[in-house]
PDB file of N, CA and C in Angstrom:
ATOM      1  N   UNK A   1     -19.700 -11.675   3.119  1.00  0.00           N
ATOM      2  CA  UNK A   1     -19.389 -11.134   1.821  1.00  0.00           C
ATOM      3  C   UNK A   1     -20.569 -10.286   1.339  1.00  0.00           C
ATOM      4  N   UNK A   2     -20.510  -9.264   1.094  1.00  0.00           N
ATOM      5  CA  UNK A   2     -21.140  -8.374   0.246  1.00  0.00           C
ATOM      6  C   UNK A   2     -21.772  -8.218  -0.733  1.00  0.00           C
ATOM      7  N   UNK A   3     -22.864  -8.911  -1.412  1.00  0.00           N
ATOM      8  CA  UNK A   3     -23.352  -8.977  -2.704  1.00  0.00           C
ATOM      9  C   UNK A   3     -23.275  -7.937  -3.600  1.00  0.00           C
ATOM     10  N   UNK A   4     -22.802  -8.043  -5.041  1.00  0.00           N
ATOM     11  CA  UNK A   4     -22.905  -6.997  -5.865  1.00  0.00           C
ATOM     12  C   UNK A   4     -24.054  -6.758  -6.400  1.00  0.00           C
ATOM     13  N   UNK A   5     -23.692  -5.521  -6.669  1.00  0.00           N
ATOM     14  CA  UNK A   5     -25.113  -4.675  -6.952  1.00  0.00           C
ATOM     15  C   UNK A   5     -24.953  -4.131  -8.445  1.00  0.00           C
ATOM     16  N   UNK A   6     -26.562  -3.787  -9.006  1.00  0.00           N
ATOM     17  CA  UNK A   6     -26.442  -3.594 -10.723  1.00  0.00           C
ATOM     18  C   UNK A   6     -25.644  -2.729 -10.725  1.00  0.00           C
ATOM     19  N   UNK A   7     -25.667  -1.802  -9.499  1.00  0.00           N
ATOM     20  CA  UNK A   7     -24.760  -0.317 -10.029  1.00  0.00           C
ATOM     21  C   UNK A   7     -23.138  -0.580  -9.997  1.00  0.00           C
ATOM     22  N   UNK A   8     -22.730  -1.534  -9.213  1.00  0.00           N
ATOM     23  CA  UNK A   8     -21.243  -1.721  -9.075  1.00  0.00           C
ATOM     24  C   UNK A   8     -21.310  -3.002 -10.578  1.00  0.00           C
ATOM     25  N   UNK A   9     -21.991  -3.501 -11.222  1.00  0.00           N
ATOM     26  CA  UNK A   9     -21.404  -4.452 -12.468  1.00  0.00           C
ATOM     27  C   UNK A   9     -21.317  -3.143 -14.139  1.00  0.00           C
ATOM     28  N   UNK A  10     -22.062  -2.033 -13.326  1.00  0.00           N
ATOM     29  CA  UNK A  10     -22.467  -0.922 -15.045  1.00  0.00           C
ATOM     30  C   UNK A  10     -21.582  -0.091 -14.627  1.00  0.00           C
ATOM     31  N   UNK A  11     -20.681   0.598 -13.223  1.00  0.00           N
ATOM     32  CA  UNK A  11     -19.801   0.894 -12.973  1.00  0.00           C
ATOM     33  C   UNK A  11     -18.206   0.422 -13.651  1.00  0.00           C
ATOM     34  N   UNK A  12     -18.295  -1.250 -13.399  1.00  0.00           N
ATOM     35  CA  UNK A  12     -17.014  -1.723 -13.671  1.00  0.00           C
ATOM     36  C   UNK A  12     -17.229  -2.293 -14.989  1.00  0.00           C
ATOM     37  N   UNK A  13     -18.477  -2.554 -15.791  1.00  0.00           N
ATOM     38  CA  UNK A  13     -18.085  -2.031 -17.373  1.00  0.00           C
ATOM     39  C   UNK A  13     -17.770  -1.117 -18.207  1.00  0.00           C
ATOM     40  N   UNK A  14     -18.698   0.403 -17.557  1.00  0.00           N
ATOM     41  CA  UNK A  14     -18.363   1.590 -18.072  1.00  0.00           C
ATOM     42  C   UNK A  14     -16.261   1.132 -18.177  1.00  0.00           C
ATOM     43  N   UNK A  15     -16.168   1.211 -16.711  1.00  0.00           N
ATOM     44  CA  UNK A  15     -14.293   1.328 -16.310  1.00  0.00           C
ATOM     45  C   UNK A  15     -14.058   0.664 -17.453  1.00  0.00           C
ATOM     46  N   UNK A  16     -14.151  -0.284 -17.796  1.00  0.00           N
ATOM     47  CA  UNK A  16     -13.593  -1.505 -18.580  1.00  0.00           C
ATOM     48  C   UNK A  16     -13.554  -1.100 -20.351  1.00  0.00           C
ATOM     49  N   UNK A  17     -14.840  -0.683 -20.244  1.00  0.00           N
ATOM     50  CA  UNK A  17     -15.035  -0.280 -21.827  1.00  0.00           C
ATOM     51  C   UNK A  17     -14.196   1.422 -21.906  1.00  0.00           C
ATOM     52  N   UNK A  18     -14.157   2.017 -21.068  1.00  0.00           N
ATOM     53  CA  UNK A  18     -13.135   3.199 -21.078  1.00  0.00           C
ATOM     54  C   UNK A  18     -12.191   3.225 -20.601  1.00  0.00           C
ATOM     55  N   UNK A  19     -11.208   1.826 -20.317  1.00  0.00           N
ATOM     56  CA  UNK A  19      -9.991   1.756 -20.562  1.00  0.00           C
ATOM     57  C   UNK A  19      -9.611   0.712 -21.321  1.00  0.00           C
ATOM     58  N   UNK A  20     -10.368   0.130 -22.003  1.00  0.00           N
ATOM     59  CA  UNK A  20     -10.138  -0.399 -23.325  1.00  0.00           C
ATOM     60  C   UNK A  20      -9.644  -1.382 -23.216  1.00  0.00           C
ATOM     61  N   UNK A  21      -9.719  -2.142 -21.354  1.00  0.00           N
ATOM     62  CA  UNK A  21     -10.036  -3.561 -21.234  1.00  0.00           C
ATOM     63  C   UNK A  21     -10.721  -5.033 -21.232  1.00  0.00           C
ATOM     64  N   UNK A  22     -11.824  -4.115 -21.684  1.00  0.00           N
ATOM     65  CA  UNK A  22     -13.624  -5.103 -21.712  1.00  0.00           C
ATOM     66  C   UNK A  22     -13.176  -6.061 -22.514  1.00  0.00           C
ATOM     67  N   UNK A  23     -12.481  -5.887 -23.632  1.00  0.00           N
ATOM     68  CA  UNK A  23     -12.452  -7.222 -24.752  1.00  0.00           C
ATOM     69  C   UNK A  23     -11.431  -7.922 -25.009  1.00  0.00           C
ATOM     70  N   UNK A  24     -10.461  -7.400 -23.450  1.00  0.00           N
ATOM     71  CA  UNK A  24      -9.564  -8.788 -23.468  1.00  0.00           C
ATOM     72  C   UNK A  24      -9.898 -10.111 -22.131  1.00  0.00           C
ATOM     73  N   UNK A  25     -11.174  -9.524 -21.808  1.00  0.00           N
ATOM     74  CA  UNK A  25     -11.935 -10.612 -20.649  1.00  0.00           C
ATOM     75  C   UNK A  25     -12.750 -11.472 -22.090  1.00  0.00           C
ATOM     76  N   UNK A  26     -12.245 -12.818 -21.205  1.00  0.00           N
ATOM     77  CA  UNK A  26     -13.231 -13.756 -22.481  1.00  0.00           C
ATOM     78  C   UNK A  26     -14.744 -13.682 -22.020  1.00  0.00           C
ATOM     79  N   UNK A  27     -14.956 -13.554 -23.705  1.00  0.00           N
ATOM     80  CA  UNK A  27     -16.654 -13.983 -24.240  1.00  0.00           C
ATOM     81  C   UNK A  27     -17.282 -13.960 -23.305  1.00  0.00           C
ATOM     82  N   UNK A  28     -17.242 -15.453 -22.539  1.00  0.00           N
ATOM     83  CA  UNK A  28     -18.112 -15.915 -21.168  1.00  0.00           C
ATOM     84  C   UNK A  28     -18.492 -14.895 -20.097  1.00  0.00           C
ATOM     85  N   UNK A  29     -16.907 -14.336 -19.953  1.00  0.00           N
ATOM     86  CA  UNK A  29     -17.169 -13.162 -18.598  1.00  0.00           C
ATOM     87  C   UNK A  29     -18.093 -12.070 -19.070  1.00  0.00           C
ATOM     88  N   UNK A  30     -17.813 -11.599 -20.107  1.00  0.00           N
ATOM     89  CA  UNK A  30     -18.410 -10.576 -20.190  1.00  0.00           C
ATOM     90  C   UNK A  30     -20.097 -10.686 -21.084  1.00  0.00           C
ATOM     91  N   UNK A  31     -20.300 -11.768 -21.206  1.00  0.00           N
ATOM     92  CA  UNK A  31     -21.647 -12.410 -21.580  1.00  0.00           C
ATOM     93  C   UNK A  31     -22.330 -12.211 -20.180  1.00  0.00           C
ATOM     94  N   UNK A  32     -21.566 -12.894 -19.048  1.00  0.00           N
ATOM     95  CA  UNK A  32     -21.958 -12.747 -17.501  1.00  0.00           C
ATOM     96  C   UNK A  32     -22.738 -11.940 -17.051  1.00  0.00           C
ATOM     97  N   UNK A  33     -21.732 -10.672 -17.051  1.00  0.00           N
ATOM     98  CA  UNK A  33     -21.592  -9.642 -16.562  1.00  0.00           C
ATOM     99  C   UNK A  33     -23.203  -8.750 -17.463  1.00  0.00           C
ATOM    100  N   UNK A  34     -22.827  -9.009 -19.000  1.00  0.00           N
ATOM    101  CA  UNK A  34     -24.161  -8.409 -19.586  1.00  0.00           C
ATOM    102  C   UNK A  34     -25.446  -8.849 -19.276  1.00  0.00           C
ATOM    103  N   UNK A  35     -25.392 -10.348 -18.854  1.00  0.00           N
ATOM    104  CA  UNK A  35     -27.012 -10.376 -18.786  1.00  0.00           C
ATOM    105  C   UNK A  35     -27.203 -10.392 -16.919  1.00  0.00           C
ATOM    106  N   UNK A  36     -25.757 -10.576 -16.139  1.00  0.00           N
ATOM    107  CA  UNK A  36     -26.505  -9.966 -14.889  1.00  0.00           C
ATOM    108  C   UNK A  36     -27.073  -8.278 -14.682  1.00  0.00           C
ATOM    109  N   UNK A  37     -26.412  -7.688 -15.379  1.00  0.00           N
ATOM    110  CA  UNK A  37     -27.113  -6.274 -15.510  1.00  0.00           C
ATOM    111  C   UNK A  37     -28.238  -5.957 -16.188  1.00  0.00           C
ATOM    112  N   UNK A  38     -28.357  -6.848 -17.035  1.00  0.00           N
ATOM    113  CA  UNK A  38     -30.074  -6.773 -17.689  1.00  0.00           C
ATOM    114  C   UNK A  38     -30.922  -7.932 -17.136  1.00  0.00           C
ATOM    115  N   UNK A  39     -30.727  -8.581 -16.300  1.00  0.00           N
ATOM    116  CA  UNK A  39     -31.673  -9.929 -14.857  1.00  0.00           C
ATOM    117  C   UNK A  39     -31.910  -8.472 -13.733  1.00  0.00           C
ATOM    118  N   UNK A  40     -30.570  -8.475 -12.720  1.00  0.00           N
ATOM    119  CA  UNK A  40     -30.787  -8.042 -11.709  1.00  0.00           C
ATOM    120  C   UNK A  40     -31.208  -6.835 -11.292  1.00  0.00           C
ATOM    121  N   UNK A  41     -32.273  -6.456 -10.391  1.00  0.00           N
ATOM    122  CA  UNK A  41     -32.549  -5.639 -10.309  1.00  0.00           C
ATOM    123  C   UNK A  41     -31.931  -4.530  -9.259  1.00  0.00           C
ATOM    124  N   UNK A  42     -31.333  -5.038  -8.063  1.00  0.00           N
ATOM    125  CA  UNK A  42     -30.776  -4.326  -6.918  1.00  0.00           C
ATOM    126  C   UNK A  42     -29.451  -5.109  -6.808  1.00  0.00           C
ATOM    127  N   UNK A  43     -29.458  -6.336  -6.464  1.00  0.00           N
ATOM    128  CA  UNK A  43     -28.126  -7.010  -5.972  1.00  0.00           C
ATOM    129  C   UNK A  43     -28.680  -8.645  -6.289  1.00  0.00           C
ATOM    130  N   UNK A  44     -27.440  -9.230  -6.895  1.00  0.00           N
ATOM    131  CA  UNK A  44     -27.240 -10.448  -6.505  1.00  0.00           C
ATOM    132  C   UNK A  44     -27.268 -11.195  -5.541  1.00  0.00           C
ATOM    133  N   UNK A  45     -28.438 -12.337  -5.599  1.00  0.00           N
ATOM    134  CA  UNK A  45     -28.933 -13.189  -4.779  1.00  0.00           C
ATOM    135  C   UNK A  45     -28.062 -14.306  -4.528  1.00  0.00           C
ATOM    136  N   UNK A  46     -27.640 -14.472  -5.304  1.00  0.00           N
ATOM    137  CA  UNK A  46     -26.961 -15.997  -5.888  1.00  0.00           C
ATOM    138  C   UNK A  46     -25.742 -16.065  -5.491  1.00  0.00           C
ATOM    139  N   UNK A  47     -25.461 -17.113  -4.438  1.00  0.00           N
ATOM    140  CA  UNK A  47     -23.911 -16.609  -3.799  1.00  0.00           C
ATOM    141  C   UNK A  47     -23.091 -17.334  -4.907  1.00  0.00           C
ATOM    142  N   UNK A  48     -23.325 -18.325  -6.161  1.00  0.00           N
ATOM    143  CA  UNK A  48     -22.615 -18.794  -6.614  1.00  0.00           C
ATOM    144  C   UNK A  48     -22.143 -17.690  -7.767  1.00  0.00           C
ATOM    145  N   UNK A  49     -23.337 -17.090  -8.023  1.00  0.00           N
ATOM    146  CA  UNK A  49     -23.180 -15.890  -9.310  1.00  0.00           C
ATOM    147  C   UNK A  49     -22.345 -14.667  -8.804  1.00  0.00           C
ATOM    148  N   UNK A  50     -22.487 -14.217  -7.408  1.00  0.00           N
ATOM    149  CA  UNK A  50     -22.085 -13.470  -6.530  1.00  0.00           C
ATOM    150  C   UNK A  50     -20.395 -13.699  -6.585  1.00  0.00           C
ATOM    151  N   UNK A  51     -19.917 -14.954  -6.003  1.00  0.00           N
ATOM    152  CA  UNK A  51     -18.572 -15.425  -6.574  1.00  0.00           C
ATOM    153  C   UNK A  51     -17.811 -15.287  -7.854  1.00  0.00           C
ATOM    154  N   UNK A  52     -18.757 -15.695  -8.824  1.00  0.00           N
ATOM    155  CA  UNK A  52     -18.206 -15.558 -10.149  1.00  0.00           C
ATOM    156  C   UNK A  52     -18.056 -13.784 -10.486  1.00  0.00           C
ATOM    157  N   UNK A  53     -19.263 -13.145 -10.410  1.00  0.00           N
ATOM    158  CA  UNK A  53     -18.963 -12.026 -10.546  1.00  0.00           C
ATOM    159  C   UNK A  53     -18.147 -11.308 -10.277  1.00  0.00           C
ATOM    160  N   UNK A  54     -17.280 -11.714  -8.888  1.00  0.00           N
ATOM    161  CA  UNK A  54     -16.587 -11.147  -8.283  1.00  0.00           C
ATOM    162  C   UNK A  54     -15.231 -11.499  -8.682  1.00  0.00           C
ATOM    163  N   UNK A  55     -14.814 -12.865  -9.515  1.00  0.00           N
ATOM    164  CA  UNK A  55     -13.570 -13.194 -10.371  1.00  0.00           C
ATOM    165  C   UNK A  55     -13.555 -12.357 -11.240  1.00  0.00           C
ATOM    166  N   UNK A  56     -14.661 -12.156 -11.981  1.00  0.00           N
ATOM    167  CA  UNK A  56     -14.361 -11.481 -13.096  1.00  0.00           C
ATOM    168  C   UNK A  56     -13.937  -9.864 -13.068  1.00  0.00           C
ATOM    169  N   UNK A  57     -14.810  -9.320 -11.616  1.00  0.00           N
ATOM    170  CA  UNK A  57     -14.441  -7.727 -11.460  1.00  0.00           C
ATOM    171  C   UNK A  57     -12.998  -7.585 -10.733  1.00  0.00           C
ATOM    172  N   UNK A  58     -12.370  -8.647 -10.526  1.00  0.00           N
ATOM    173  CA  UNK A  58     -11.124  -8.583 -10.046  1.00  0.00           C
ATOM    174  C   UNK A  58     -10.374  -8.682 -11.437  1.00  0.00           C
ATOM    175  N   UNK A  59     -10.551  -9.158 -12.300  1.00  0.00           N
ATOM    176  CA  UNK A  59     -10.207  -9.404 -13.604  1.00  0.00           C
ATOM    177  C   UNK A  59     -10.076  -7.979 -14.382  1.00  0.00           C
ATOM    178  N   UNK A  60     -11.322  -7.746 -14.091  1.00  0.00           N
ATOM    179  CA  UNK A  60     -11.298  -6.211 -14.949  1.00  0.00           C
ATOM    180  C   UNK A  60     -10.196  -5.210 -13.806  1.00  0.00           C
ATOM    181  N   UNK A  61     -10.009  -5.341 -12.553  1.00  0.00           N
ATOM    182  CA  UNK A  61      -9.469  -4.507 -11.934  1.00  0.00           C
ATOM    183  C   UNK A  61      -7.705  -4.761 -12.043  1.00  0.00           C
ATOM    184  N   UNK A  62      -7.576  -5.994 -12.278  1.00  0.00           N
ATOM    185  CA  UNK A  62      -6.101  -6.305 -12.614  1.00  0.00           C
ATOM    186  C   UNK A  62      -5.540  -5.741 -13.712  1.00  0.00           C
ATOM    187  N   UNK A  63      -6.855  -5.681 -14.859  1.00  0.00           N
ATOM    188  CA  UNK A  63      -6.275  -4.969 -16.320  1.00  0.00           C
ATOM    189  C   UNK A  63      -6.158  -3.399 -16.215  1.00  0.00           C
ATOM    190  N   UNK A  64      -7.085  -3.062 -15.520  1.00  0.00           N
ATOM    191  CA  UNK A  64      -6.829  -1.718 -15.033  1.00  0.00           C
ATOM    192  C   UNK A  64      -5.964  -0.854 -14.517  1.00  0.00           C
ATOM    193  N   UNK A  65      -5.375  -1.934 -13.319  1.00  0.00           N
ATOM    194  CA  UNK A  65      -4.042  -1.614 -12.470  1.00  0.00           C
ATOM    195  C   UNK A  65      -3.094  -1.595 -13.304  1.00  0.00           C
ATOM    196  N   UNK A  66      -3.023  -2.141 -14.366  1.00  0.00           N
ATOM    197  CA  UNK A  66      -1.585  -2.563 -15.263  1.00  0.00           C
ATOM    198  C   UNK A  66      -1.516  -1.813 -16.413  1.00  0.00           C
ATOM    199  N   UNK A  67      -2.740  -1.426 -16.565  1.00  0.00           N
ATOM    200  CA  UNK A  67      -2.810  -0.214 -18.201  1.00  0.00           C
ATOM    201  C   UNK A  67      -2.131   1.095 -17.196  1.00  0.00           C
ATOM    202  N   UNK A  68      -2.980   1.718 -16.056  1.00  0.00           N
ATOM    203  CA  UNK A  68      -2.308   2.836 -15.406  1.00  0.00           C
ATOM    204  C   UNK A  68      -1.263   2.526 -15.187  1.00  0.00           C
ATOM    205  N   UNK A  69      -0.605   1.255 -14.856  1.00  0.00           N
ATOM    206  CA  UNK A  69       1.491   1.449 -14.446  1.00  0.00           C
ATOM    207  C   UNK A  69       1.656   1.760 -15.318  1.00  0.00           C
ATOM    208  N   UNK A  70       1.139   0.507 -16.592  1.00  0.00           N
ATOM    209  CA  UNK A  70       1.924   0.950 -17.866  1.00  0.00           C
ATOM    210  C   UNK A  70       1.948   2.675 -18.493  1.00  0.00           C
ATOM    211  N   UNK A  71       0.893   3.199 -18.326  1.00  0.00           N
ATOM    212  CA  UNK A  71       1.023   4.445 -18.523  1.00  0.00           C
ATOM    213  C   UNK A  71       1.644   5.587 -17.673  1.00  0.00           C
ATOM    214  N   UNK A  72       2.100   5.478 -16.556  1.00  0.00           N
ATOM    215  CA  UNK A  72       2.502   6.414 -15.815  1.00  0.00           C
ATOM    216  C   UNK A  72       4.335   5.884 -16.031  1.00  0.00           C
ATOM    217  N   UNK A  73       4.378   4.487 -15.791  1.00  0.00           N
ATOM    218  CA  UNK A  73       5.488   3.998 -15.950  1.00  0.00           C
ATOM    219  C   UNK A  73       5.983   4.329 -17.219  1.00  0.00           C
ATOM    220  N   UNK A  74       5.398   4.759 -18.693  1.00  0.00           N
ATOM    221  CA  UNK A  74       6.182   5.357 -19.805  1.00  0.00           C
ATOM    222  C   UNK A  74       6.590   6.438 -19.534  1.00  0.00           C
ATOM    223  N   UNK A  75       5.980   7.367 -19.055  1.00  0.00           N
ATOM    224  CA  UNK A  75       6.159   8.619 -18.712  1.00  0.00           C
ATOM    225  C   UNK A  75       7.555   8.842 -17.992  1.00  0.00           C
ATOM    226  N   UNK A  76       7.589   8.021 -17.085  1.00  0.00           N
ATOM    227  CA  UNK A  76       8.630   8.033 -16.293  1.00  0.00           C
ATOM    228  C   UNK A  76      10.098   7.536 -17.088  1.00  0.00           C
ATOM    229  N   UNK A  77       9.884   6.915 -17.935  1.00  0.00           N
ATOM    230  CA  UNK A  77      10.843   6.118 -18.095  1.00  0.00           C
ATOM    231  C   UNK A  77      11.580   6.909 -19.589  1.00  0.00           C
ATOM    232  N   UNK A  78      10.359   7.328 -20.300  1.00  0.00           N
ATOM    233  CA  UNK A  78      10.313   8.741 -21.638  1.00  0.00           C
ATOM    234  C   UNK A  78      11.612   9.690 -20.680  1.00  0.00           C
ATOM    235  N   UNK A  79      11.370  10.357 -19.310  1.00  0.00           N
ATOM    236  CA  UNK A  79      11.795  11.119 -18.853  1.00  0.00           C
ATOM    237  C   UNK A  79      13.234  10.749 -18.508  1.00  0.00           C
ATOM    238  N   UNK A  80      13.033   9.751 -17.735  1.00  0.00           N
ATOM    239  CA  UNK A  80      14.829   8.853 -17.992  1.00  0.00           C
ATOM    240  C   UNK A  80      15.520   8.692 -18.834  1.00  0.00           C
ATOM    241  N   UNK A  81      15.062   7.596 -19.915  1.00  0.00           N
ATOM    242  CA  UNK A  81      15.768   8.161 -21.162  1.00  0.00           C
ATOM    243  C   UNK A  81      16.288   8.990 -21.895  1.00  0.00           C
ATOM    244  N   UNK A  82      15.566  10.267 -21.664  1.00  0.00           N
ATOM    245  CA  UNK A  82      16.072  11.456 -22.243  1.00  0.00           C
ATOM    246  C   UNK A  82      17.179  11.841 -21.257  1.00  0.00           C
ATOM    247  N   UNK A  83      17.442  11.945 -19.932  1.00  0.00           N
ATOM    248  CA  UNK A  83      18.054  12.381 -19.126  1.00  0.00           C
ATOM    249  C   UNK A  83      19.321  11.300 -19.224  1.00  0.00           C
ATOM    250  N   UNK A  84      19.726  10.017 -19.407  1.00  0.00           N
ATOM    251  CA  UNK A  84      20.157   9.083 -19.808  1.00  0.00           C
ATOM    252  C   UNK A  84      21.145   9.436 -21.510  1.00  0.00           C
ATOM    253  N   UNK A  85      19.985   9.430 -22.552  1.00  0.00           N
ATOM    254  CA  UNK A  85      20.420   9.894 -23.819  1.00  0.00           C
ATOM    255  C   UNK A  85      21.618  11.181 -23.950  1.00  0.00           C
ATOM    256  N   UNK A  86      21.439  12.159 -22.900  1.00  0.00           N
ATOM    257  CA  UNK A  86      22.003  13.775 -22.719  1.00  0.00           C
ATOM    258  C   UNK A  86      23.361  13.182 -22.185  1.00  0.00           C
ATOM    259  N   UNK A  87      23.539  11.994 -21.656  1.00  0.00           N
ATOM    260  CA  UNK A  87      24.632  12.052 -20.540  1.00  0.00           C
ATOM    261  C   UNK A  87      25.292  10.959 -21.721  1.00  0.00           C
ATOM    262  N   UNK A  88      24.777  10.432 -22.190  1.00  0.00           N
ATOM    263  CA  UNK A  88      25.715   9.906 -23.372  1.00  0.00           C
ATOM    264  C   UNK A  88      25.458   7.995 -23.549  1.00  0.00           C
ATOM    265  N   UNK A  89      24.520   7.871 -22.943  1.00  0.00           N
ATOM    266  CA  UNK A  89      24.053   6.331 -22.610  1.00  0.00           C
ATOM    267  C   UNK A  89      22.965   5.899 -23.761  1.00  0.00           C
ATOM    268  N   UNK A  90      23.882   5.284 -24.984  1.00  0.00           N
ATOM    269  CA  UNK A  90      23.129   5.252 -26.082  1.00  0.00           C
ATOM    270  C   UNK A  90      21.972   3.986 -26.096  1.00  0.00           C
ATOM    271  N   UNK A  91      22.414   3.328 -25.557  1.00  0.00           N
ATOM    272  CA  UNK A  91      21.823   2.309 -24.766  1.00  0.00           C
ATOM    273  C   UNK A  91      20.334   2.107 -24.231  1.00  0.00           C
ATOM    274  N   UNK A  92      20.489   3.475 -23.585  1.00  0.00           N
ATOM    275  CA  UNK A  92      19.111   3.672 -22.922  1.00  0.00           C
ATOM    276  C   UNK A  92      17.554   3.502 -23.577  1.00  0.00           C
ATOM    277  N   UNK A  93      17.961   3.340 -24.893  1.00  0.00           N
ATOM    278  CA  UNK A  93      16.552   3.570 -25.945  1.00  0.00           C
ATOM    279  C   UNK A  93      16.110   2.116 -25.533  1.00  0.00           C
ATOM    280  N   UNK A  94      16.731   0.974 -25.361  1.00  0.00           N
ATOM    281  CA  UNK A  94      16.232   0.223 -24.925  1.00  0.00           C
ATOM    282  C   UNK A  94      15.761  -0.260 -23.612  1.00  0.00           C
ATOM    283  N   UNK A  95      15.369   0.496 -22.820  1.00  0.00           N
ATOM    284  CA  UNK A  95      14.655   0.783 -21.400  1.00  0.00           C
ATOM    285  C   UNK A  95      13.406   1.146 -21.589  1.00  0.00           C
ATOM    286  N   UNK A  96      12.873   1.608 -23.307  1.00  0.00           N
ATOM    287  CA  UNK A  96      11.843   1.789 -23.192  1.00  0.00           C
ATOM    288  C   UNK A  96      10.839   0.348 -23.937  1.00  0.00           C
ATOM    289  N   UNK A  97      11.731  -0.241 -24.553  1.00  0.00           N
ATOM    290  CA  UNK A  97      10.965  -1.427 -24.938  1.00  0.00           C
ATOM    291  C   UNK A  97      11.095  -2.792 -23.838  1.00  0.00           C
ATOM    292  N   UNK A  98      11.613  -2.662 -22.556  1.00  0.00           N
ATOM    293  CA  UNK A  98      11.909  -3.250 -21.706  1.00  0.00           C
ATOM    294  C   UNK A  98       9.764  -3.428 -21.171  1.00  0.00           C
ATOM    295  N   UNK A  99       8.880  -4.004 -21.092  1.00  0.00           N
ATOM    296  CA  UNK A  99       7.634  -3.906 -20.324  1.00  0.00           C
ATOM    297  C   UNK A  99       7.825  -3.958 -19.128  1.00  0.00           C
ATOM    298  N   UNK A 100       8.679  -4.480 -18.115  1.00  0.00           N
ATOM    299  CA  UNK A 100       8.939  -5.044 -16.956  1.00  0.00           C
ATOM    300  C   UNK A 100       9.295  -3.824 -16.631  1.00  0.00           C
ATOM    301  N   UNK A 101      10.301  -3.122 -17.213  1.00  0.00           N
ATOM    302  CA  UNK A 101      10.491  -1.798 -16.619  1.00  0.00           C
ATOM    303  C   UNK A 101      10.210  -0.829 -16.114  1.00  0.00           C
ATOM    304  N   UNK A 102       8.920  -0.596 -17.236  1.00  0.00           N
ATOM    305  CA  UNK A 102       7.919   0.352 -17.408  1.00  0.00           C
ATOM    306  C   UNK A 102       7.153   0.009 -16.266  1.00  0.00           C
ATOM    307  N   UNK A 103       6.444  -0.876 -16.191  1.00  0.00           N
ATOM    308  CA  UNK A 103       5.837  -1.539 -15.646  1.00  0.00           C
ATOM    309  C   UNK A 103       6.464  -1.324 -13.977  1.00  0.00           C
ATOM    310  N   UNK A 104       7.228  -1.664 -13.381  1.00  0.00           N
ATOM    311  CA  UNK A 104       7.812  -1.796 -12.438  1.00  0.00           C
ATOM    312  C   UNK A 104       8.178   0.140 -11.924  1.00  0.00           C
ATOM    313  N   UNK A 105       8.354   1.006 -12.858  1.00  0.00           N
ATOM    314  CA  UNK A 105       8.321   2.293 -12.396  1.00  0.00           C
ATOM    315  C   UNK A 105       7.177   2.747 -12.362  1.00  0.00           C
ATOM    316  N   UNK A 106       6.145   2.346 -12.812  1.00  0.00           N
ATOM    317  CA  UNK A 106       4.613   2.822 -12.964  1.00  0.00           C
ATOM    318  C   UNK A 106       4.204   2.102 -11.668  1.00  0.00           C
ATOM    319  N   UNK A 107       4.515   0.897 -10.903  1.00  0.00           N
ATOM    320  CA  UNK A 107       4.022   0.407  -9.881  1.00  0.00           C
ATOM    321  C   UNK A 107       4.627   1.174  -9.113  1.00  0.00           C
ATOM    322  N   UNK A 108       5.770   1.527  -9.158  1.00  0.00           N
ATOM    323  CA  UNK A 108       6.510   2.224  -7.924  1.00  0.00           C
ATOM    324  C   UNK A 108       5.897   3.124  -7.333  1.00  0.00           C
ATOM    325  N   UNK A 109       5.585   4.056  -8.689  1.00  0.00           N
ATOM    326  CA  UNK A 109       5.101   5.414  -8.455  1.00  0.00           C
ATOM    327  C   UNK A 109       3.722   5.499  -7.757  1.00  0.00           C
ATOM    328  N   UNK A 110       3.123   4.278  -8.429  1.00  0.00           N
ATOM    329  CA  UNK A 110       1.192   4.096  -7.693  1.00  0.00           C
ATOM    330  C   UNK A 110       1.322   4.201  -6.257  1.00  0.00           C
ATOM    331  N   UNK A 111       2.447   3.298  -6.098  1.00  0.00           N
ATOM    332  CA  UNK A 111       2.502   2.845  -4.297  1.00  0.00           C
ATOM    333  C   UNK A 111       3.298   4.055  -3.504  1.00  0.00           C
ATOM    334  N   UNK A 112       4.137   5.080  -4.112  1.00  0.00           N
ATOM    335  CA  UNK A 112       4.678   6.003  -3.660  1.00  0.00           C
ATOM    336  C   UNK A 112       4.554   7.486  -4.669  1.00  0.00           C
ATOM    337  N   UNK A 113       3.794   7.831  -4.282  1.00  0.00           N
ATOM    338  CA  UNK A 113       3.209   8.912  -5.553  1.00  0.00           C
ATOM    339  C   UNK A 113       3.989  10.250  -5.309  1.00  0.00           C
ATOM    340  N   UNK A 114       4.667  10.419  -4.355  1.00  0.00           N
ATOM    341  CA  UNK A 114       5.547  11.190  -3.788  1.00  0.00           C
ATOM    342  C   UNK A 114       7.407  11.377  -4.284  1.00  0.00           C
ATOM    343  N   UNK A 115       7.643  10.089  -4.687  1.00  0.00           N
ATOM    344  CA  UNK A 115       8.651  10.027  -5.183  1.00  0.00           C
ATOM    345  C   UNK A 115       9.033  10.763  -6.285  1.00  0.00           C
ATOM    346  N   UNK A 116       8.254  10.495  -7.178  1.00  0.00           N
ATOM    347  CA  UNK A 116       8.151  10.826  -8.564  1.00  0.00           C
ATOM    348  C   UNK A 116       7.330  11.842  -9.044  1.00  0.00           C
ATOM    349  N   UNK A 117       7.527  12.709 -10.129  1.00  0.00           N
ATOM    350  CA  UNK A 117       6.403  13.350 -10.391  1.00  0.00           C
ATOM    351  C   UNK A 117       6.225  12.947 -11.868  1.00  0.00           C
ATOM    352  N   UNK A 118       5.254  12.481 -12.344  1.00  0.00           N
ATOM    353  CA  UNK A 118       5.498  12.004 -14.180  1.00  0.00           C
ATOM    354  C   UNK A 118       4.895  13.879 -15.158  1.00  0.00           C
TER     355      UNK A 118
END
């Protein structure tokens, strides 16, 4: 396993604090995360800190993955609806308060970026 380094924990806070996930990781994690970047100087020594760190940057990377579906997945789904609404499917307005939906066309599209264009 790979020890993390100061530059990959100020990397995946910058990410975190500019997608406006940092402050739904609890207190603890991100207490962590702040004072291993103001301790370490090159990389984590500590295979136990090394571990933890590495829950938590999976943490920040899960919120990440799911803000971009969610956002590509509105797009997509904005675009359906309207195409939906034209054909007479009054219905459709509720496809956009569906999350699973959204969600599920925004994953689609990550994993097949070809399909779709948002």
């Amino acid at each position: 396993m790979n020890p993390i380094s100061r530059e990959d924990l100020i990397r995946a806070k910058r990410l975190a604090l500019r997608l406006k996930v940092w402050y739904k990781l609890e207190r603890a994690s991100r207490s962590i995360v702040d004072l291993s970047i103001g301790v370490i100087k090159l990389q984590v020594k500590s295979r136990t800190l090394n571990e933890m760190l590495r829950k938590i940057l999976l943490k920040i990377m899960e919120h990440t993955f799911s803000w971009r579906a969610k956002k590509i997945g509105l797009e997509l789904a904005l675009r359906q609806v309207g195409v939906a609404l034209s054909w007479g499917l009054e219905g459709a307005l509720k496809w956009l308060q569906d999350e699973a939906y959204v969600i599920f066309l925004g994953v689609n599209h990550i994993n097949n970026p070809g399909a779709y264009k948002p």
